[in-house]
Each structure stands twice: as C-alpha cells, then as structure tokens.
N, C-alpha and C. Protein backbone atom coordinates (compact mmCIF):
# COMPACT_ATOMS: atom_id res chain seq x y z
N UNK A 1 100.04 119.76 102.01
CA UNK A 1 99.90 118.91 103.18
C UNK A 1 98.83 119.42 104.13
N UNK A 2 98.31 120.78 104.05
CA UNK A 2 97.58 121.11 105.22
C UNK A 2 96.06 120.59 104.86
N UNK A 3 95.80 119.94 103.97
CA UNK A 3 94.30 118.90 103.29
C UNK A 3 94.71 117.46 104.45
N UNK A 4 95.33 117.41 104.68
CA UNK A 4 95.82 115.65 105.19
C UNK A 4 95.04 115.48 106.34
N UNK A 5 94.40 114.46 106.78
CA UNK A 5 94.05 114.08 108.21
C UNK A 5 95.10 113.61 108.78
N UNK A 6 95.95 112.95 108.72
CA UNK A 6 97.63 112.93 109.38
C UNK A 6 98.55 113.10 108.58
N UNK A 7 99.54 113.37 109.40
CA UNK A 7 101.25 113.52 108.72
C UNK A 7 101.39 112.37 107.73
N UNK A 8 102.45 112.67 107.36
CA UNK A 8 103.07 112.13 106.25
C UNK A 8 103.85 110.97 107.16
N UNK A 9 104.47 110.88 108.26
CA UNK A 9 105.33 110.45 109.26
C UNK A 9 103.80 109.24 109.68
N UNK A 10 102.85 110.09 110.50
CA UNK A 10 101.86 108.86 110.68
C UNK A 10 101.40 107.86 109.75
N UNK A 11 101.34 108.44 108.26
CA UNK A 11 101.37 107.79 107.83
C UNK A 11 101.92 106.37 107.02
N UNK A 12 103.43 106.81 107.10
CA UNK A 12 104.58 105.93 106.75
C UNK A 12 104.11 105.04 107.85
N UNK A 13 104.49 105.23 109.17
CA UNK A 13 104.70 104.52 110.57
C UNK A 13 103.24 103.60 110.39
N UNK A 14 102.18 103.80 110.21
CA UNK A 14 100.89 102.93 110.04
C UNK A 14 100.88 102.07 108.84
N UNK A 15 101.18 102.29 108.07
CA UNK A 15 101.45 101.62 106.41
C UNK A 15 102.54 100.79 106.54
N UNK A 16 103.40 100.90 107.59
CA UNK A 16 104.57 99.58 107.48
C UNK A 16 104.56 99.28 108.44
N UNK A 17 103.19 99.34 109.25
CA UNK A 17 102.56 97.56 110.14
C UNK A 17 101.58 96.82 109.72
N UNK A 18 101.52 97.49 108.26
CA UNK A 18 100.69 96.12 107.31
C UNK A 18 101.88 95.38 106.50
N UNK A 19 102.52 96.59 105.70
CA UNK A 19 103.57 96.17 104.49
C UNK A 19 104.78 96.67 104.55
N UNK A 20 105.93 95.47 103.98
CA UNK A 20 106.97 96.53 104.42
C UNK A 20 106.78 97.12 103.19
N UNK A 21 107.66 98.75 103.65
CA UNK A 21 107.87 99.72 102.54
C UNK A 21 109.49 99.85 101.63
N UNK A 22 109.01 99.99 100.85
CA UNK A 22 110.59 99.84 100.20
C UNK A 22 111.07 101.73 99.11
N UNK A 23 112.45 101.82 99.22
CA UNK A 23 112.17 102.93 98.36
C UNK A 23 111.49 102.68 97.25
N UNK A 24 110.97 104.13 96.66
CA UNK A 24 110.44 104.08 95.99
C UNK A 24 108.93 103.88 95.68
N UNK A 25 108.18 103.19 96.99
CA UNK A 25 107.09 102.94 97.15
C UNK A 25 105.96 104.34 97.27
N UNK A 26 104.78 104.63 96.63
CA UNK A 26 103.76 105.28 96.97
C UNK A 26 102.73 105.00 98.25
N UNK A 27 102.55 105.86 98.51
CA UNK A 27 100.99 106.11 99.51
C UNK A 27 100.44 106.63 98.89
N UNK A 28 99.01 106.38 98.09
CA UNK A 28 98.54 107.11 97.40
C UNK A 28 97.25 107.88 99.18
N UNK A 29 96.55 108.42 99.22
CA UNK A 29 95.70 109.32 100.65
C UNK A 29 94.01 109.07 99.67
N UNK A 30 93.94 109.69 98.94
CA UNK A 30 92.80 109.81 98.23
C UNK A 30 93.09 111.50 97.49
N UNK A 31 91.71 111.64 97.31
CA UNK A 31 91.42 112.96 96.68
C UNK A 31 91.11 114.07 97.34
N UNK A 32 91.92 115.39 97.02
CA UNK A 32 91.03 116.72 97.27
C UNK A 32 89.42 116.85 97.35
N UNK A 33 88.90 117.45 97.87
CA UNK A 33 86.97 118.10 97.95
C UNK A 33 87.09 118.62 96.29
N UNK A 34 85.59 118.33 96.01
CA UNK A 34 84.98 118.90 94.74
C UNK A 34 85.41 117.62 93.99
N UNK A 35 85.91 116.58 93.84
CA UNK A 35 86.38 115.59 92.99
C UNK A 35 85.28 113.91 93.69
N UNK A 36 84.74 113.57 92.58
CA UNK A 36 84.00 112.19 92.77
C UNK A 36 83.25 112.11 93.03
N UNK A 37 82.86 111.85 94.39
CA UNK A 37 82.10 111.35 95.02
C UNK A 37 81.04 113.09 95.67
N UNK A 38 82.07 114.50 96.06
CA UNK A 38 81.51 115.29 96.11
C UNK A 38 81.10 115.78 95.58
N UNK A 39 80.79 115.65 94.08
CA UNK A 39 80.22 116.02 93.09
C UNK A 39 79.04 116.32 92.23
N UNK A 40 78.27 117.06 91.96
CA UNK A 40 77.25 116.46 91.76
C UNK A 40 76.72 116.90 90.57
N UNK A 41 76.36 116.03 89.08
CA UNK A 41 76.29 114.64 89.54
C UNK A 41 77.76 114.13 89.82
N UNK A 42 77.65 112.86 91.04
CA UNK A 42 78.89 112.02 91.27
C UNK A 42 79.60 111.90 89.93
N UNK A 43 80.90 111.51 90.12
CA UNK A 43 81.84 111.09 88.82
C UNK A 43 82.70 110.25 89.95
N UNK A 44 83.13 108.99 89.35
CA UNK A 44 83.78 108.18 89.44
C UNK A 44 84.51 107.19 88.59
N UNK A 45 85.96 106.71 88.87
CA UNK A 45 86.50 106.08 87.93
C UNK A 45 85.84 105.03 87.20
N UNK A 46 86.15 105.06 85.86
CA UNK A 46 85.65 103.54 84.96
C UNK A 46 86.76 102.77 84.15
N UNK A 47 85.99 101.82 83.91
CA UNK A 47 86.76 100.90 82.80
C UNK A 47 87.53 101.77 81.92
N UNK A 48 88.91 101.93 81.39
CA UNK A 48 88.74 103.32 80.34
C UNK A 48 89.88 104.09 80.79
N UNK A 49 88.97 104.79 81.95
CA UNK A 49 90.42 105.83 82.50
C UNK A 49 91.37 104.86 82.78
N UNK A 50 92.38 105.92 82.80
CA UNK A 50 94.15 105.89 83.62
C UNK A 50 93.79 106.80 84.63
N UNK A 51 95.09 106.72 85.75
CA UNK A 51 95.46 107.39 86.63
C UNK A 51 96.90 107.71 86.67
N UNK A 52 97.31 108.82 86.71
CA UNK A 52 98.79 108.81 86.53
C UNK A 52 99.18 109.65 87.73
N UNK A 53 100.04 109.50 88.38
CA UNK A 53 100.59 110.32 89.52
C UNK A 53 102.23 110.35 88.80
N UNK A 54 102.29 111.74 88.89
CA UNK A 54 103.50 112.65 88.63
C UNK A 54 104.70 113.07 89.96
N UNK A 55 105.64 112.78 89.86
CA UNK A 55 106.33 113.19 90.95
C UNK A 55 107.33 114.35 90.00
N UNK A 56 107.66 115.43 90.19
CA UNK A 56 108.83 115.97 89.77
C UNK A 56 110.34 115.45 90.34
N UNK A 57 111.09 115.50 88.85
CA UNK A 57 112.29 115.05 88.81
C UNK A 57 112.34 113.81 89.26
N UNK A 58 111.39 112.97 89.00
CA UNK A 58 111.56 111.51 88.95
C UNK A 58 110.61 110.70 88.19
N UNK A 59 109.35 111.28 87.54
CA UNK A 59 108.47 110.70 86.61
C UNK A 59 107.42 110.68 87.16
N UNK A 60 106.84 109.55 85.97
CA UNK A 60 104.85 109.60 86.16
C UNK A 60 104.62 107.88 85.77
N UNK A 61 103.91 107.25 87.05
CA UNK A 61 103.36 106.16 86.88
C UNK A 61 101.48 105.94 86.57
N UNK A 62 101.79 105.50 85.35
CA UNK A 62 100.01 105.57 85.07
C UNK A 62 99.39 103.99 85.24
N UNK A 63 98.26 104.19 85.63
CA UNK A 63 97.36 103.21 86.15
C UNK A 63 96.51 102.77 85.33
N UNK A 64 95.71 102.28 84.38
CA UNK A 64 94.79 101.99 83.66
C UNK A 64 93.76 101.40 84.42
N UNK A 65 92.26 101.72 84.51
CA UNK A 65 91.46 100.96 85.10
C UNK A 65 90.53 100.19 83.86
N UNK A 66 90.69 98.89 84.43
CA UNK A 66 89.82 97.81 84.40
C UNK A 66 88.49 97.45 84.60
C-alpha cells in the first residue's frame, strides 16, 4: 500500500459515487514503476495477452485482451 496515491478507504468512498459496489467487486489502481509505459522500449498490452489478478484464499480472475 505505501505505492498508492490514496487509501484504499478514498478509494472505495470515490468509486461508489460513480458505481454502486457490491461484494466481491475489484478496484483494479494501475501498475507498479518499471512496467509499460516506463519502460524502455515501452511494452504494452495486446490482442493475445490475459490479465489475471490473484487474490489469496479466494482465487484468480483472468482477463483476455481483445
């Protein structure tokens, strides 16, 4: 958490005065430094990859990009 530009709390509280939130729901923030865009050369997602975010003791939802 100490990478974050706000809490975890600011962030819930800002994200459910667009949408409500329901359990279970993600916030994905973005990425750590050295990844993408800071890179050089750049790397960025394509057609191809997945994305999978892992939670312990509750699983992994993967993303396929398009």
């Amino acid at each position: 958490m100490a990478d974050l530009l706000f809490t975890p709390a600011h962030l819930v509280a800002y994200v459910s005065t667009i949408l409500p939130l329901h359990p279970g729901d993600l916030i994905l923030t973005g990425t750590p430094g050295g990844v993408g865009r800071a890179r050089t050369p750049q790397v960025y997602l394509t057609a191809g990859d997945v994305v999978t975010v892992t939670i312990d003791g509750i699983g992994s939802l993967s993303t396929p990009i398009v």
